[in-house]
C-alpha atoms as a PDB file:
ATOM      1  CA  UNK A   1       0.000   0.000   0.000  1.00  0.00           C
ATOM      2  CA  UNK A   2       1.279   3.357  -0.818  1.00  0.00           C
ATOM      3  CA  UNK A   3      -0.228   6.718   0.021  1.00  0.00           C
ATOM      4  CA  UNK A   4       1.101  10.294  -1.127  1.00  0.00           C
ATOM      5  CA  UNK A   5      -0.481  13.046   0.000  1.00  0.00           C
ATOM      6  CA  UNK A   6      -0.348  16.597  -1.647  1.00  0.00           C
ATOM      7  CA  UNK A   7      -2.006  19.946  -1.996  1.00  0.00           C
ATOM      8  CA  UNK A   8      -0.871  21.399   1.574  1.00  0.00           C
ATOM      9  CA  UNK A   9       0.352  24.684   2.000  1.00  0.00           C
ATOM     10  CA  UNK A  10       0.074  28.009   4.152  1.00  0.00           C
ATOM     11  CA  UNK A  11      -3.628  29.923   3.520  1.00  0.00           C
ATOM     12  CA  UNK A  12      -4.650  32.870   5.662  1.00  0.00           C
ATOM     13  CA  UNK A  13      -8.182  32.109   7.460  1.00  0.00           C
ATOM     14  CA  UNK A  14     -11.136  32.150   5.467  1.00  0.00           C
ATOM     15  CA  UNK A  15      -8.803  30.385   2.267  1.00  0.00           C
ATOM     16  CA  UNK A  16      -9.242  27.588   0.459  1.00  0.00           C
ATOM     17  CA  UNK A  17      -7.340  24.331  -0.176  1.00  0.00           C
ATOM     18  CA  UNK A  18      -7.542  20.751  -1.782  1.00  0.00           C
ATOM     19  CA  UNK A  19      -5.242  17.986  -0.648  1.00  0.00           C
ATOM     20  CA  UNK A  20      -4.583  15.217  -2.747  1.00  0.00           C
ATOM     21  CA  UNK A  21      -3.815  10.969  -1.479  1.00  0.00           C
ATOM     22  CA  UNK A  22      -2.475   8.974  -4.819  1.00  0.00           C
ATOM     23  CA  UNK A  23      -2.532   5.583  -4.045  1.00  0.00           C
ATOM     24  CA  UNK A  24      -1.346   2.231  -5.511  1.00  0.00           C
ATOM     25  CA  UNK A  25      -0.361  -1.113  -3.913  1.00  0.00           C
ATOM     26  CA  UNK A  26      -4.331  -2.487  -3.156  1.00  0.00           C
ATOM     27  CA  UNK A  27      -8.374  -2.349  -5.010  1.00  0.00           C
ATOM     28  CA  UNK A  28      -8.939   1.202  -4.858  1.00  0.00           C
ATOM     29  CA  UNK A  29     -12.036   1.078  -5.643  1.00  0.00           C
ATOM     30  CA  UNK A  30     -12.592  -1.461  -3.086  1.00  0.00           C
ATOM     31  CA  UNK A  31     -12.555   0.452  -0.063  1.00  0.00           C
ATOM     32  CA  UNK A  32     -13.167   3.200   1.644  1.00  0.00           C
ATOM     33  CA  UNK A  33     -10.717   5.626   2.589  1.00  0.00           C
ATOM     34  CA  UNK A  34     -10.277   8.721   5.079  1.00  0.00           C
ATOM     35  CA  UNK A  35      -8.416  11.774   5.955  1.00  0.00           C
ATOM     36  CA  UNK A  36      -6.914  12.140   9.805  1.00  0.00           C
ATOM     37  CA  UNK A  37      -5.275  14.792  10.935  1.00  0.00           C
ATOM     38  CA  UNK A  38      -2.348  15.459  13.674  1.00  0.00           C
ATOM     39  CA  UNK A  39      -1.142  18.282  15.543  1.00  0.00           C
ATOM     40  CA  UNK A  40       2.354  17.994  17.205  1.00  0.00           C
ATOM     41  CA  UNK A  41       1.786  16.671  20.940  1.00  0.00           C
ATOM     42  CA  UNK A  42      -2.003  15.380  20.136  1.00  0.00           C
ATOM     43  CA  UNK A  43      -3.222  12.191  18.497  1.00  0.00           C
ATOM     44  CA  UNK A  44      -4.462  11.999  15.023  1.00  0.00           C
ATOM     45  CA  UNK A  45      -8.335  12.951  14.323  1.00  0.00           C
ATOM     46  CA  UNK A  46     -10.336  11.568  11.726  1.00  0.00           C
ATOM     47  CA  UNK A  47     -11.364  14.327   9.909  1.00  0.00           C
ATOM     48  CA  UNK A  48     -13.665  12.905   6.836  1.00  0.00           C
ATOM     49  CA  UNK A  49     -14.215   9.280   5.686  1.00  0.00           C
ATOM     50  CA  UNK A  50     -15.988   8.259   2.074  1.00  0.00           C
ATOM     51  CA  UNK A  51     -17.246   4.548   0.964  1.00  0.00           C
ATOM     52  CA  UNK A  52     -16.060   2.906  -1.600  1.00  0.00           C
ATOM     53  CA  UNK A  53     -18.463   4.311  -4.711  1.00  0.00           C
ATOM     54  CA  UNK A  54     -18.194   8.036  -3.175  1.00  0.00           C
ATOM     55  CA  UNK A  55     -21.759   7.501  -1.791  1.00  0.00           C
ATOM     56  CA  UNK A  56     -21.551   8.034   1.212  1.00  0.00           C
ATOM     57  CA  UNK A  57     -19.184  10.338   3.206  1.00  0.00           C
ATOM     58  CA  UNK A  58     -19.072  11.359   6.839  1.00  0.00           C
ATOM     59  CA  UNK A  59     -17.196  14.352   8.616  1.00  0.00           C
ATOM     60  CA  UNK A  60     -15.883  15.340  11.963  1.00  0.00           C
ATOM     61  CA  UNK A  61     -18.280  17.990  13.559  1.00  0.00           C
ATOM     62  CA  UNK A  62     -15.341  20.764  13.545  1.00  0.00           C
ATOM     63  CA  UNK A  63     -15.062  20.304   9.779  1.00  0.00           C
ATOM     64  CA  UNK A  64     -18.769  19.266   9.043  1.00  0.00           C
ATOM     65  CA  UNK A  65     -19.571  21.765   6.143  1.00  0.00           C
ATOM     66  CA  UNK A  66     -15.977  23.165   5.277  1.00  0.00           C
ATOM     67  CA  UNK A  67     -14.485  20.089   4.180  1.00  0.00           C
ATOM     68  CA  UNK A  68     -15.836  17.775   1.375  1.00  0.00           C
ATOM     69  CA  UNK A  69     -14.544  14.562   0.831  1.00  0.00           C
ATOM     70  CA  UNK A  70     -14.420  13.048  -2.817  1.00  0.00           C
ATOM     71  CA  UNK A  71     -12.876  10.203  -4.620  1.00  0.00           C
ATOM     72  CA  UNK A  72     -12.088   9.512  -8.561  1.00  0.00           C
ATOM     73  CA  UNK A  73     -11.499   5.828  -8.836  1.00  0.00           C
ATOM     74  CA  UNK A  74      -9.907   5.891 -12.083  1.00  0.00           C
ATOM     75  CA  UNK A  75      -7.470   7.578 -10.964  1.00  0.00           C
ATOM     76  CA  UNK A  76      -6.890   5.759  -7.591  1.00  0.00           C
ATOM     77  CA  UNK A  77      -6.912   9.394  -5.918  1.00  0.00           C
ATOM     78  CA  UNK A  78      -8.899  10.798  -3.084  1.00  0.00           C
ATOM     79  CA  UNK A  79      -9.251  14.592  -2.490  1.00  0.00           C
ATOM     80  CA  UNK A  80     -10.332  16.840   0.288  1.00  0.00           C
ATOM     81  CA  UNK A  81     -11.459  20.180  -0.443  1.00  0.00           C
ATOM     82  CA  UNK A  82     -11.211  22.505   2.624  1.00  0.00           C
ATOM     83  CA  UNK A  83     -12.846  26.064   2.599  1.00  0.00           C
ATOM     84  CA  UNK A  84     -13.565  28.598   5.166  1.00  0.00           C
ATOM     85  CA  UNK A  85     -10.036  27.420   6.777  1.00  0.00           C
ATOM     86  CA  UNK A  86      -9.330  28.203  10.272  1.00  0.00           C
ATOM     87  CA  UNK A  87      -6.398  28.948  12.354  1.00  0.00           C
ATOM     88  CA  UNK A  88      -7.154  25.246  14.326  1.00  0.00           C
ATOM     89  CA  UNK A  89      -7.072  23.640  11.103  1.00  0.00           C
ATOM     90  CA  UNK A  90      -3.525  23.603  10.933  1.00  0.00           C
ATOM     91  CA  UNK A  91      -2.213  20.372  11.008  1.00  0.00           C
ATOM     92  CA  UNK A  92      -0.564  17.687   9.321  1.00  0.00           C
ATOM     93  CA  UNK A  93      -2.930  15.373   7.010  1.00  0.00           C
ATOM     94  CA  UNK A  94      -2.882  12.328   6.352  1.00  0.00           C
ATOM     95  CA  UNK A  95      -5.567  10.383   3.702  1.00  0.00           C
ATOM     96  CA  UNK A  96      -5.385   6.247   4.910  1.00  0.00           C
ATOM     97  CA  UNK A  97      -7.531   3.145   4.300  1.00  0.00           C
ATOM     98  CA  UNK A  98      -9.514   2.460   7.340  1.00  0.00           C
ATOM     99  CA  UNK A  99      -8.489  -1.463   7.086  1.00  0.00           C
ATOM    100  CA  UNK A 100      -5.216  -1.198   6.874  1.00  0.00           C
ATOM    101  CA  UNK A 101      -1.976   0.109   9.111  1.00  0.00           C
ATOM    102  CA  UNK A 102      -0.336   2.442   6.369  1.00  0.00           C
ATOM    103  CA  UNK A 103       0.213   5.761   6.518  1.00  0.00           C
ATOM    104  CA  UNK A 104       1.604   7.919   3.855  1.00  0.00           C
ATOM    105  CA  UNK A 105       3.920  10.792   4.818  1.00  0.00           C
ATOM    106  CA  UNK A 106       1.332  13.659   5.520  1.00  0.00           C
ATOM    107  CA  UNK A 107       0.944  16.660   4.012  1.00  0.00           C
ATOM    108  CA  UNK A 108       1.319  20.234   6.306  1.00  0.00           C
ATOM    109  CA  UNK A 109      -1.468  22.809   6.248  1.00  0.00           C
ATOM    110  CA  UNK A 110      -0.962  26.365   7.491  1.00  0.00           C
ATOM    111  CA  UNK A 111      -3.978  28.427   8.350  1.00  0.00           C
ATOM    112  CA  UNK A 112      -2.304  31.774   9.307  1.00  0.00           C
ATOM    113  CA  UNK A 113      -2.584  35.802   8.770  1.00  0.00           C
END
């Protein structure tokens, strides 16, 4: 299994970004997959999780109508589009299937004026 996560960056509050997970290694298509998050010192939070068909998607109550999960099984890719960012945002993110142990290497996001 292999994860790479993209798209982070620094945004001021209010701003807009959309990370990226390519994967490869398993049935994309298969599974569902999530996003977590992790701030230095505190354990990761699931932030957004979406089946396997993009049907059905579910979101922490701190993101719950910023963040929108989505999911393009051709390409093996699953995005997260995060708008109205907020200083507590900031974190590192990570996009993982919910069966398995791997973890790809994060990507940061910076929410700051």
């Amino acid at each position: 299994v292999q994860l790479v996560e993209s798209g982070g960056g620094l945004v001021q509050p209010g701003g807009s970004l959309r990370l990226s997970c390519a994967t490869s290694g398993f049935a994309f298509n298969r599974y569902p997959m999530s996003w977590y998050r992790q701030v230095p010192g505190k354990e990761r939070e699931l932030v957004a999780t979406i089946g396997n068909t993009g049907s059905f998607a579910s979101y922490a109550d701190s993101v719950k109508g910023r963040f929108t999960i989505s999911r393009d099984n051709a390409k093996n890719t699953v995005y997260l589009q995060m708008n109205s960012l907020k200083p507590e945002d900031t974190a590192v993110y990570y996009c993982k299937m919910p069966i398995s142990d791997d973890w790809g290497q994060g990507t940061q996001v910076t929410v700051s004026s």
